[in-house]
Protein backbone atom coordinates (compact mmCIF):
# COMPACT_ATOMS: atom_id res chain seq x y z
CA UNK A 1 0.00 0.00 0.00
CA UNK A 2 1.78 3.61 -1.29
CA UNK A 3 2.14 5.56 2.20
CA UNK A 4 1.48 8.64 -0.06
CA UNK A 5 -2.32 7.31 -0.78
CA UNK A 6 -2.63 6.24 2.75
CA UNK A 7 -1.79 10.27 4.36
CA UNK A 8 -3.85 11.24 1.35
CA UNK A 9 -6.74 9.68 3.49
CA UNK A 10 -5.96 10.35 6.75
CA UNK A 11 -5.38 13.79 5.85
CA UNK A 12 -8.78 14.15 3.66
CA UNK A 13 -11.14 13.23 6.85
CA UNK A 14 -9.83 16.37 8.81
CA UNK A 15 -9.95 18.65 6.17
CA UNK A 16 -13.22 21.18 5.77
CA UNK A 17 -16.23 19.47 3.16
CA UNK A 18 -15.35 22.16 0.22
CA UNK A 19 -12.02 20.51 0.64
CA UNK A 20 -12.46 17.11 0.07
CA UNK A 21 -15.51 18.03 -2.32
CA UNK A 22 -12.28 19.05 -4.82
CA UNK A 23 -11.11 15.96 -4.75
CA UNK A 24 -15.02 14.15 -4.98
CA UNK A 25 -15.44 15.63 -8.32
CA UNK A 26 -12.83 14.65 -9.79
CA UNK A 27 -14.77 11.19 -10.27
CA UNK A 28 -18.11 12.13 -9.59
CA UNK A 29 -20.86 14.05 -11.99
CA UNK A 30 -22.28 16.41 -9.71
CA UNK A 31 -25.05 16.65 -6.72
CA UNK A 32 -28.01 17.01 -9.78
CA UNK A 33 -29.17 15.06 -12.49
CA UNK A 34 -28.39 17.76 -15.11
CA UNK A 35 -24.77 17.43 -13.93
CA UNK A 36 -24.72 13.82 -14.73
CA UNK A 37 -26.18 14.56 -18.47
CA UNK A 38 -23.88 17.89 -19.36
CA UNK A 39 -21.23 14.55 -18.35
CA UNK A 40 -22.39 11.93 -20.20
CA UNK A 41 -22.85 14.18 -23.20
CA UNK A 42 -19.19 15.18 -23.02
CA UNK A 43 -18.12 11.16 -23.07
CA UNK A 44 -20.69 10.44 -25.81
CA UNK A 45 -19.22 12.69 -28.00
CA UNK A 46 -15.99 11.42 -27.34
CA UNK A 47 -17.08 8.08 -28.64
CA UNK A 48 -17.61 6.55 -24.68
CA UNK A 49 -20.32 4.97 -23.37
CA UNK A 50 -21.90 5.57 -19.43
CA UNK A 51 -23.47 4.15 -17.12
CA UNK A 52 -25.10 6.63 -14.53
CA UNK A 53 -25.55 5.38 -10.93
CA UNK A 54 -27.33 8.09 -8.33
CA UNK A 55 -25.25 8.06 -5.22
CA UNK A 56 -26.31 6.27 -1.73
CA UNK A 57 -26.75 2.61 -0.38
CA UNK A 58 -27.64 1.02 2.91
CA UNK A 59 -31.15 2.64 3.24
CA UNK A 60 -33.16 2.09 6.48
CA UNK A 61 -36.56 3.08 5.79
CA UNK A 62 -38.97 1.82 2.58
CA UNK A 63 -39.60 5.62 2.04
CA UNK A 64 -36.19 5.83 1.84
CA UNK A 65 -35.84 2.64 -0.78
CA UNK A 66 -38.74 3.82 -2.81
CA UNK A 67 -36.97 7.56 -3.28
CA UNK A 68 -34.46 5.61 -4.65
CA UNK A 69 -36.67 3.75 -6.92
CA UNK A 70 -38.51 7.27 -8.48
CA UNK A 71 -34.61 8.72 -8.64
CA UNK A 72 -33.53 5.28 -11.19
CA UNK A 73 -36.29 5.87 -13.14
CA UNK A 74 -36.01 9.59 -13.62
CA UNK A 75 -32.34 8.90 -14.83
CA UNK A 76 -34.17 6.21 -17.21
CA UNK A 77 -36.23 8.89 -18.79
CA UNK A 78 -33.60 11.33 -19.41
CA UNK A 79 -31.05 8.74 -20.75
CA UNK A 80 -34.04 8.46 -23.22
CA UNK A 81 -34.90 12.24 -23.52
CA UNK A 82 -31.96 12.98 -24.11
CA UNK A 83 -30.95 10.78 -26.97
CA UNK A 84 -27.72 9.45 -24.76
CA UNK A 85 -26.04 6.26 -25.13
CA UNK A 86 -26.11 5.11 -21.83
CA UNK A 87 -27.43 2.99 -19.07
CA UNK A 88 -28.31 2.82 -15.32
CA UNK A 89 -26.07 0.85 -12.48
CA UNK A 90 -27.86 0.42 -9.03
CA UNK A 91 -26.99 -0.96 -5.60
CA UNK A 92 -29.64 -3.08 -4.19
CA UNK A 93 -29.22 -2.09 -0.65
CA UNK A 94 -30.29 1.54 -1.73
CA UNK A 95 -33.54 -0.10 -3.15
CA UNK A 96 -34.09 -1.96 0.29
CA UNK A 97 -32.29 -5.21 -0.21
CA UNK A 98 -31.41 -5.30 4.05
CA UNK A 99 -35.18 -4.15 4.75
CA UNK A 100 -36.50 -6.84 3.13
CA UNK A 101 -35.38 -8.81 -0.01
CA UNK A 102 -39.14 -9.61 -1.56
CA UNK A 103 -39.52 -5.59 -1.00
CA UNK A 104 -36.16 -4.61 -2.53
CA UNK A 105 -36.83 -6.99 -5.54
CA UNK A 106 -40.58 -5.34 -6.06
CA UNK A 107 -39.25 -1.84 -5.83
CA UNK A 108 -36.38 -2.34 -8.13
CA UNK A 109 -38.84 -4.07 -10.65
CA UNK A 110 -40.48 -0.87 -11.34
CA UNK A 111 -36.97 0.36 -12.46
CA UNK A 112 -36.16 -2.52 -14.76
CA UNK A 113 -39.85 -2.31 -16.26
CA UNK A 114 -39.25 1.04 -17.15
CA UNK A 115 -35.88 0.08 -18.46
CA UNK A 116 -37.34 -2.08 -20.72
CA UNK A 117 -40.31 -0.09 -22.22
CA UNK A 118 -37.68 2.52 -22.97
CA UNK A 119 -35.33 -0.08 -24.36
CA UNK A 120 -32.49 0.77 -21.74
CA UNK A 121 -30.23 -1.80 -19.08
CA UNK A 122 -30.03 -2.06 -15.90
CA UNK A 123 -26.43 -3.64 -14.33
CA UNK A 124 -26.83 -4.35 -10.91
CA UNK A 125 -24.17 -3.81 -9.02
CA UNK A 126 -22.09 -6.09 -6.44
CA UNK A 127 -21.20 -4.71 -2.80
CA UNK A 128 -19.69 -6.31 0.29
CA UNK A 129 -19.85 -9.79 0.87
CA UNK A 130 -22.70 -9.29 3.58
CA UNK A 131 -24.66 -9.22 0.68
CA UNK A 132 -23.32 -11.19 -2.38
CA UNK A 133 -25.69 -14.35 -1.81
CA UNK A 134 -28.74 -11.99 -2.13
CA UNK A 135 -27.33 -9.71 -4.82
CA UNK A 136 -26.95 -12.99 -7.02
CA UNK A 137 -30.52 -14.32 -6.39
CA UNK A 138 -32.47 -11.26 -6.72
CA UNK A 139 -30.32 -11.30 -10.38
CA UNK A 140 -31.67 -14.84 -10.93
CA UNK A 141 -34.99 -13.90 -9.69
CA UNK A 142 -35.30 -10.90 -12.54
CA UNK A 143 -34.04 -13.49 -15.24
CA UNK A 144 -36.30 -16.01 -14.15
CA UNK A 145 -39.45 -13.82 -14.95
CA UNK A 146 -37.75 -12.82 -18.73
CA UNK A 147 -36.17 -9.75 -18.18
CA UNK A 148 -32.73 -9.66 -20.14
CA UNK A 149 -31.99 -6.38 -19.89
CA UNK A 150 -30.09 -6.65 -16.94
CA UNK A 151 -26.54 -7.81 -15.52
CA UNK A 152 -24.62 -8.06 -12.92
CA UNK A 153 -20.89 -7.64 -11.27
CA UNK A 154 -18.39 -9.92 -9.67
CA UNK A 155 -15.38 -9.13 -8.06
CA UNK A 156 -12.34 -11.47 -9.01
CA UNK A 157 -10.95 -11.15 -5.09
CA UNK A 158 -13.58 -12.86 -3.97
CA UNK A 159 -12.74 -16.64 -3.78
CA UNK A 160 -16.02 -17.96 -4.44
CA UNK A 161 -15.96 -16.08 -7.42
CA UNK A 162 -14.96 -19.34 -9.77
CA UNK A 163 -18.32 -20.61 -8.51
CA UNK A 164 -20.72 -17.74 -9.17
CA UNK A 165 -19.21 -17.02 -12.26
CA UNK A 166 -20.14 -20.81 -13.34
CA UNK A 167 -23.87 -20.31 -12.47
CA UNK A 168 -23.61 -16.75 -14.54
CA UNK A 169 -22.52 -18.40 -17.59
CA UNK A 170 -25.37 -21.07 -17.05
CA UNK A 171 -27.72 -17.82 -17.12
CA UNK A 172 -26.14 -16.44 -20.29
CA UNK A 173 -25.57 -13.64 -18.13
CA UNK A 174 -24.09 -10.32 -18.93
CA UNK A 175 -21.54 -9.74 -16.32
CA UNK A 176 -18.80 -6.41 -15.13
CA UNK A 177 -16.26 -7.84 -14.07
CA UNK A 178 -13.80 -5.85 -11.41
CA UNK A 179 -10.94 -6.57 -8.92
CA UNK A 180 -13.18 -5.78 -6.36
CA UNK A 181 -12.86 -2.82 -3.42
CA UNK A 182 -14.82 -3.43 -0.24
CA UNK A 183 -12.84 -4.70 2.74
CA UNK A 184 -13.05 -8.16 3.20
CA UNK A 185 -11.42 -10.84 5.49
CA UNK A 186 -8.48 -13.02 4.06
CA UNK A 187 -10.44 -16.37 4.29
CA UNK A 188 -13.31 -15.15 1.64
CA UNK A 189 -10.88 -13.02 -0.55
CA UNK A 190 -7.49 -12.63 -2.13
CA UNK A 191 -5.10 -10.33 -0.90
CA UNK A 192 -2.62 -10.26 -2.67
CA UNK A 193 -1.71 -8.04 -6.56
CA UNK A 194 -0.62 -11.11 -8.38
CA UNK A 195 -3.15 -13.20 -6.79
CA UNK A 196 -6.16 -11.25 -7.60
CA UNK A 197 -4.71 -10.43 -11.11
CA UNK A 198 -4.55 -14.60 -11.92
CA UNK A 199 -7.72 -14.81 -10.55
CA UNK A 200 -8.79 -12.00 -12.72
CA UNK A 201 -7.54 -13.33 -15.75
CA UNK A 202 -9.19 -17.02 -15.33
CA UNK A 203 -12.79 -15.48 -14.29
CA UNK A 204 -12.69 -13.51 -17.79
CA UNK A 205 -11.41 -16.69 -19.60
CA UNK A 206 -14.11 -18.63 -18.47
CA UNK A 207 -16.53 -15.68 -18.81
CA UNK A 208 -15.13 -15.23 -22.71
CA UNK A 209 -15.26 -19.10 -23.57
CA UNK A 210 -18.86 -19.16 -22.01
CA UNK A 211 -19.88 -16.65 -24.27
CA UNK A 212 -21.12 -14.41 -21.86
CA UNK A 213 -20.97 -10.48 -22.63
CA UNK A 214 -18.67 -9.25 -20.38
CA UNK A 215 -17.82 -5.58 -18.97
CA UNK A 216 -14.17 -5.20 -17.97
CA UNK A 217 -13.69 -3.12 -15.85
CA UNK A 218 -10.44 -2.18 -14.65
CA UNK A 219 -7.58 0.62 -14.75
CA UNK A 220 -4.86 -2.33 -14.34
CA UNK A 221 -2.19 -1.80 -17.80
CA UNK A 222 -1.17 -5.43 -16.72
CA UNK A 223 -4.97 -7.08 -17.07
CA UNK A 224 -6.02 -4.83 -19.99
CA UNK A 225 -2.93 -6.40 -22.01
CA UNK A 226 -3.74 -9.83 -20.93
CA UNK A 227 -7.52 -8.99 -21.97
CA UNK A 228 -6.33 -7.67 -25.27
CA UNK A 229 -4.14 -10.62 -26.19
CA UNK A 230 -7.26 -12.75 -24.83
CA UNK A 231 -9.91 -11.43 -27.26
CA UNK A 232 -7.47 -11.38 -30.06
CA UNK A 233 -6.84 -15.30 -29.38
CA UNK A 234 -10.49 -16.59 -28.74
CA UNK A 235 -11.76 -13.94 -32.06
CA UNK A 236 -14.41 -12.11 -30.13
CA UNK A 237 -16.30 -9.77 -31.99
CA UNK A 238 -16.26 -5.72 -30.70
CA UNK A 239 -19.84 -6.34 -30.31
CA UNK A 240 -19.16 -8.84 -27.71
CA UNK A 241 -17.30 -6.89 -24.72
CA UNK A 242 -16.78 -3.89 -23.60
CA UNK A 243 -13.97 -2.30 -21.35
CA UNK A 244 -15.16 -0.33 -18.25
CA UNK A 245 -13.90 2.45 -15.98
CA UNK A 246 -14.46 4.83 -13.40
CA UNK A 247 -15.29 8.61 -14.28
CA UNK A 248 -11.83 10.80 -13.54
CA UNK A 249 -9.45 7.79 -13.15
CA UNK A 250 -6.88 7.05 -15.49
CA UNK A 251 -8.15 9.41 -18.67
CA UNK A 252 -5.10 8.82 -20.68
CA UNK A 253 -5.70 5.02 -20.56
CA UNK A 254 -9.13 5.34 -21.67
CA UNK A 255 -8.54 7.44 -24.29
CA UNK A 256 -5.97 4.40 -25.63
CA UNK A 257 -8.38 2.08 -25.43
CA UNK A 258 -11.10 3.99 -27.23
CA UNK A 259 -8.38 5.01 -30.07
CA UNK A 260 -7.74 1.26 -30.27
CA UNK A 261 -10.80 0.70 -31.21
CA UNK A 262 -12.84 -1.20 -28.23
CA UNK A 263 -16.02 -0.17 -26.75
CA UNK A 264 -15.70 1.56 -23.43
CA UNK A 265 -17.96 2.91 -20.97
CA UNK A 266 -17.79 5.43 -17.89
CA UNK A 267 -18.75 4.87 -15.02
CA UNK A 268 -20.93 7.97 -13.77
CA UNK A 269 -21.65 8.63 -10.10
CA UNK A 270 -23.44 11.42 -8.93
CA UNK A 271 -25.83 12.59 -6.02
CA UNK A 272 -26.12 14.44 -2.81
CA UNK A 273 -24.33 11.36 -1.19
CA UNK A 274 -21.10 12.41 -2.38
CA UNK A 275 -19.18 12.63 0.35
CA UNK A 276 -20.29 9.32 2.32
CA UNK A 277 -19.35 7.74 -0.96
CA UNK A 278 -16.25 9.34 -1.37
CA UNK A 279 -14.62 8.51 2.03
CA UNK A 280 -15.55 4.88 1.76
CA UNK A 281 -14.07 4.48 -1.54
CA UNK A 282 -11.21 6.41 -0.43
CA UNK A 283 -10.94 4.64 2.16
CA UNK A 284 -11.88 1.23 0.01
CA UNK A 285 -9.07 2.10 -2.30
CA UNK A 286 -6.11 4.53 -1.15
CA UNK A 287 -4.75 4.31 -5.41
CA UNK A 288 -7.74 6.09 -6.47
CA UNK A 289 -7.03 8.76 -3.77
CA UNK A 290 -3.37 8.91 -5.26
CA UNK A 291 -5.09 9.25 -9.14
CA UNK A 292 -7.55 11.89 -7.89
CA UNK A 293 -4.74 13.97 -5.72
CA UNK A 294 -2.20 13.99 -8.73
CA UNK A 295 -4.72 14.82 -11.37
CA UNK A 296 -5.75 18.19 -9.13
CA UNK A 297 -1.92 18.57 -8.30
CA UNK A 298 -0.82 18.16 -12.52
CA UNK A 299 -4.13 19.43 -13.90
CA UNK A 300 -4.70 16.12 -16.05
């Protein structure tokens, strides 16, 4: 772990809100909905894709859940108003998922029934491990009643990874797949960089030769080469992947990628949450703190 990244967020926590709001928006849209579209617009005409998640997870009250619900869908409707080529990620405990899971799943159906009248996706996203179990079945659940215009994540540090991603590929699903960032305990995840990079490399193999669409996200030069020479071997189609990163990480790798001709798409963040969310994944991962902090320091 750079000591650098680590002061970085030691440092951030005592600092005033406007402060640390600097560094926030370096990867994050805005606090409004408008902010999020001026964004995507800028990416679209850059030949990237986005996907727009509104901020906040862990809700306590159905009111709460249900907000979250009506916010999804508005971002829905002006993906669609807007003419923008770009879809909606969502975290399941924001729609109620530790309320109540039969709850969670019939709030978040009015979001993928809207997604699918207006022609849109909806990639559900993967958190902590409290909730991986449910996150996968409420996935099966919304495939199991037809709807296919949805996906989810999984997160190669997790060891039971190699088992999930087998019952994904028996779904045809369309799956993002990441390193992974929440904190988790040595006996259900991989520590280590080289570790969690083989482990990386085998989920997407067995993701690419079960012919699932696949998102890959990363910012690692190391698993974007091996996912290069990967494609190239097994002849995938440009149709049938797409590369995936985080808004205001790495630019000058995504702009390779996109002059090399793949598909890639942004991840978009934005919402009055910002700063809960920013801490955690601060916290979550110190190296995006160090991307963030030399991009303000270099102006790139």
């Amino acid at each position: 772990m750079n000591p650098l990244n680590n002061l970085i967020i030691s440092t951030l926590q005592i600092f005033p809100k406007g402060l640390v709001k600097r560094f926030a928006m370096r990867y994050i849209a805005g606090e409004h909905i408008e902010d999020a579209t001026r964004l995507v617009k800028e990416l679209n005409s850059e030949r990237m894709l986005a996907t727009i998640d509104v901020l906040g997870e862990n809700v306590t009250t159905k009111e709460d859940a249900i907000s979250s619900s009506q916010a999804a869908i508005e971002v829905l409707r002006m993906i669609k108003n807007n003419k923008l080529n770009a879809n909606l990620s969502i975290k399941l405990t924001q729609f109620g998922l530790n309320i109540d899971k039969d709850f969670c799943f019939d709030n978040v159906l009015k979001v993928m029934e809207t997604a699918r009248n207006l022609n849109n996706f909806v990639r559900i996203d993967m958190e902590d491990s409290s909730v991986t179990t449910a996150t996968l079945d409420i996935y099966e659940r919304f495939r199991a009643v037809g709807f296919e215009n949805t996906g989810v994540v999984i997160q190669a540090y997790m060891r039971r990874s190699e088992e999930d991603i087998r019952r994904l590929i028996d779904m045809d699903a369309s799956v993002r797949l990441c390193k992974g960032i929440y904190i988790e305990p040595e006996n259900i995840a991989f520590k280590g960089r080289d570790e969690i990079r083989r482990n990386y490399v085998k989920l997407l193999g067995m993701l690419i030769e079960g012919k699932c669409r696949v998102g890959i996200a990363t910012h690692d030069d190391f698993l974007i080469r091996a996912a290069y020479d990967m494609l190239n071997q097994n002849h995938i189609e440009r149709d049938g992947y797409e590369f995936q990163m985080l808004y205001g990480v790495r630019s000058d790798l995504r702009d390779k990628i996109v002059a090399d001709g793949h598909k890639l798409r942004v991840y978009v963040p934005f919402g009055k949450q910002w700063y809960a969310y920013s801490i955690r994944r601060f916290k979550e991962n110190p190296q995006v703190a160090g991307y963030v902090f030399k991009s303000i320091m270099t102006g790139k």
